[in-house]
Protein backbone atom coordinates (compact mmCIF):
# COMPACT_ATOMS: atom_id res chain seq x y z
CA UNK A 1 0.00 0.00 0.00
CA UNK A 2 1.34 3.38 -0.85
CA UNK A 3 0.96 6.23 1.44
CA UNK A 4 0.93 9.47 -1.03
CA UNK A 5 0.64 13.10 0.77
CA UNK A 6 -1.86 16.05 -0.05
CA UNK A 7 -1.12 19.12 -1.12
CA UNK A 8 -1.54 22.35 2.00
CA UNK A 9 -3.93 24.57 0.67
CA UNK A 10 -2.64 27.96 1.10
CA UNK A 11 -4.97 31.15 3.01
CA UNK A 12 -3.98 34.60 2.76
CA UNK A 13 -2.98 36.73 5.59
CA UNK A 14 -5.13 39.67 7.30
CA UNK A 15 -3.66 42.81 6.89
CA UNK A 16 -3.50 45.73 9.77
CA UNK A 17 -7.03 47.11 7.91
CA UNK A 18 -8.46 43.22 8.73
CA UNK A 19 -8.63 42.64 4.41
CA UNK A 20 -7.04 39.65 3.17
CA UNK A 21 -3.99 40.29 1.42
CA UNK A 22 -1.54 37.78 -0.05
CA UNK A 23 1.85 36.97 1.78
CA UNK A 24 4.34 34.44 -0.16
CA UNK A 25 4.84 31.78 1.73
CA UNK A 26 8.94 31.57 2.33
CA UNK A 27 8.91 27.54 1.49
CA UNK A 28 6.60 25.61 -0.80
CA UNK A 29 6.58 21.96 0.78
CA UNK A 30 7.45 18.58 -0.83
CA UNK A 31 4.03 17.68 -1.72
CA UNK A 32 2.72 21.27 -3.11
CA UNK A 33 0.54 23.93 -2.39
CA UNK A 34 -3.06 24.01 -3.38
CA UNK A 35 -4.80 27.50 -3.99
CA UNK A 36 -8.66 27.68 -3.27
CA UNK A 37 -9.35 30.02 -5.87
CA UNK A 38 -8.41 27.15 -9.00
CA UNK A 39 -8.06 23.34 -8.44
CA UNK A 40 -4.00 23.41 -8.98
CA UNK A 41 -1.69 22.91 -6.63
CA UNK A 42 2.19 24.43 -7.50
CA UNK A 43 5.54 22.32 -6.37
CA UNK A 44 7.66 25.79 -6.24
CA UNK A 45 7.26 29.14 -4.88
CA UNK A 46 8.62 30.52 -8.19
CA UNK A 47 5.37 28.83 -9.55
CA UNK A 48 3.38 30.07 -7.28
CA UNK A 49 4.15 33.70 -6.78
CA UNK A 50 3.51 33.62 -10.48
CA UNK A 51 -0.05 32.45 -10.01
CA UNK A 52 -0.75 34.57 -7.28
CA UNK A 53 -0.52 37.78 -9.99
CA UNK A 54 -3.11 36.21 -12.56
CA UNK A 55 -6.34 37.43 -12.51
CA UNK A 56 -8.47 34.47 -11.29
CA UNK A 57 -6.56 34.93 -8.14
CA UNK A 58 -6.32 38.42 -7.73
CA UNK A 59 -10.65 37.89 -8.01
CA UNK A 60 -11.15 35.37 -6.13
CA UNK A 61 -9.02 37.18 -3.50
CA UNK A 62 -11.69 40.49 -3.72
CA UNK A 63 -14.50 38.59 -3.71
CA UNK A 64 -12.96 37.04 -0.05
CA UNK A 65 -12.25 40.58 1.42
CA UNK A 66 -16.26 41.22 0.25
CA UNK A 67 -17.52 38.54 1.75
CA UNK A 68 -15.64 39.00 5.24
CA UNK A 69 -18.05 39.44 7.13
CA UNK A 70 -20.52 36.15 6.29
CA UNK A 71 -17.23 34.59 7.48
CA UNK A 72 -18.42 34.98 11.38
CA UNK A 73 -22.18 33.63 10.38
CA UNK A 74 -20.90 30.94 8.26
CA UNK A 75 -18.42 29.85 11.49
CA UNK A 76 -21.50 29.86 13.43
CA UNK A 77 -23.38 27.93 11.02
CA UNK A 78 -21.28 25.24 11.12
CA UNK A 79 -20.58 24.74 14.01
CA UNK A 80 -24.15 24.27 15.14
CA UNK A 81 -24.15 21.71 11.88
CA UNK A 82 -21.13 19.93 13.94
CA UNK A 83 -23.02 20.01 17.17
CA UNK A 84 -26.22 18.47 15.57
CA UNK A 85 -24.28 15.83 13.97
CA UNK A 86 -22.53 14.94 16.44
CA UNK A 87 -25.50 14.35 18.86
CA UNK A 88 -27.64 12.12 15.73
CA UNK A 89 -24.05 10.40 15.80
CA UNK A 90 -24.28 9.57 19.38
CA UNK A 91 -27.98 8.97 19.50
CA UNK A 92 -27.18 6.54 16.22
CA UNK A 93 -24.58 4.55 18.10
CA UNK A 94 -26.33 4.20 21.45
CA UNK A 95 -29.26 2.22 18.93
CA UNK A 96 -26.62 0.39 17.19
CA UNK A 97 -24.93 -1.00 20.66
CA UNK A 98 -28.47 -1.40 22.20
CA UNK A 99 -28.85 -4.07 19.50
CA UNK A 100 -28.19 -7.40 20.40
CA UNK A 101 -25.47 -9.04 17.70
CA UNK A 102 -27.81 -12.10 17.21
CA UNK A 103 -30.45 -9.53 15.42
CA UNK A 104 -28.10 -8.17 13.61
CA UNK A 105 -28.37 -9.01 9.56
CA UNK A 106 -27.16 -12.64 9.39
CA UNK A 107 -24.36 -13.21 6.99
């Protein structure tokens, strides 16, 4: 069985103003660097400083500092989505190990 790494997607930092801004990373690792705004990842920060000055990224980069602030009610979102999960996954195992094994499906 091969074990094969995935890429670390890269965020943008926050500048002093709170906007998203993009800071170079100072190392690319061994297994790349995936960029949210295009399905690519880059194996060099040569490569990727170059991508960071196309337009798709520059875009995708205003459209994050304009959507800011349905960041917070997004977080919130989700993590009452987590919260309900994880209580139908508890209430879903206490059935399952309230089960007897004999009535379990025969195979």
């Amino acid at each position: 069985m091969d074990i094969s790494l995935s890429p670390d997607t890269y965020t943008p930092g926050i500048s002093e103003e709170g906007n998203y801004i993009d800071i170079l990373p100072s190392f690319v690792p061994e297994c790349g660097l995936k960029c949210p705004c295009f399905e690519r990842y880059y194996t060099s920060r040569e490569k990727f400083a170059q991508h960071i000055k196309c337009k798709r990224h520059d875009t995708w980069l205003q459209q994050l500092n304009l959507e800011k602030k349905n960041y917070f009610k997004k977080c919130m979102e989700l993590e009452q989505t987590v919260k309900q999960q994880r209580l139908l996954i508890a209430e879903l195992d206490k059935k399952v190990n309230a089960v007897p094994i004999e009535n379990l499906i025969d195979l």
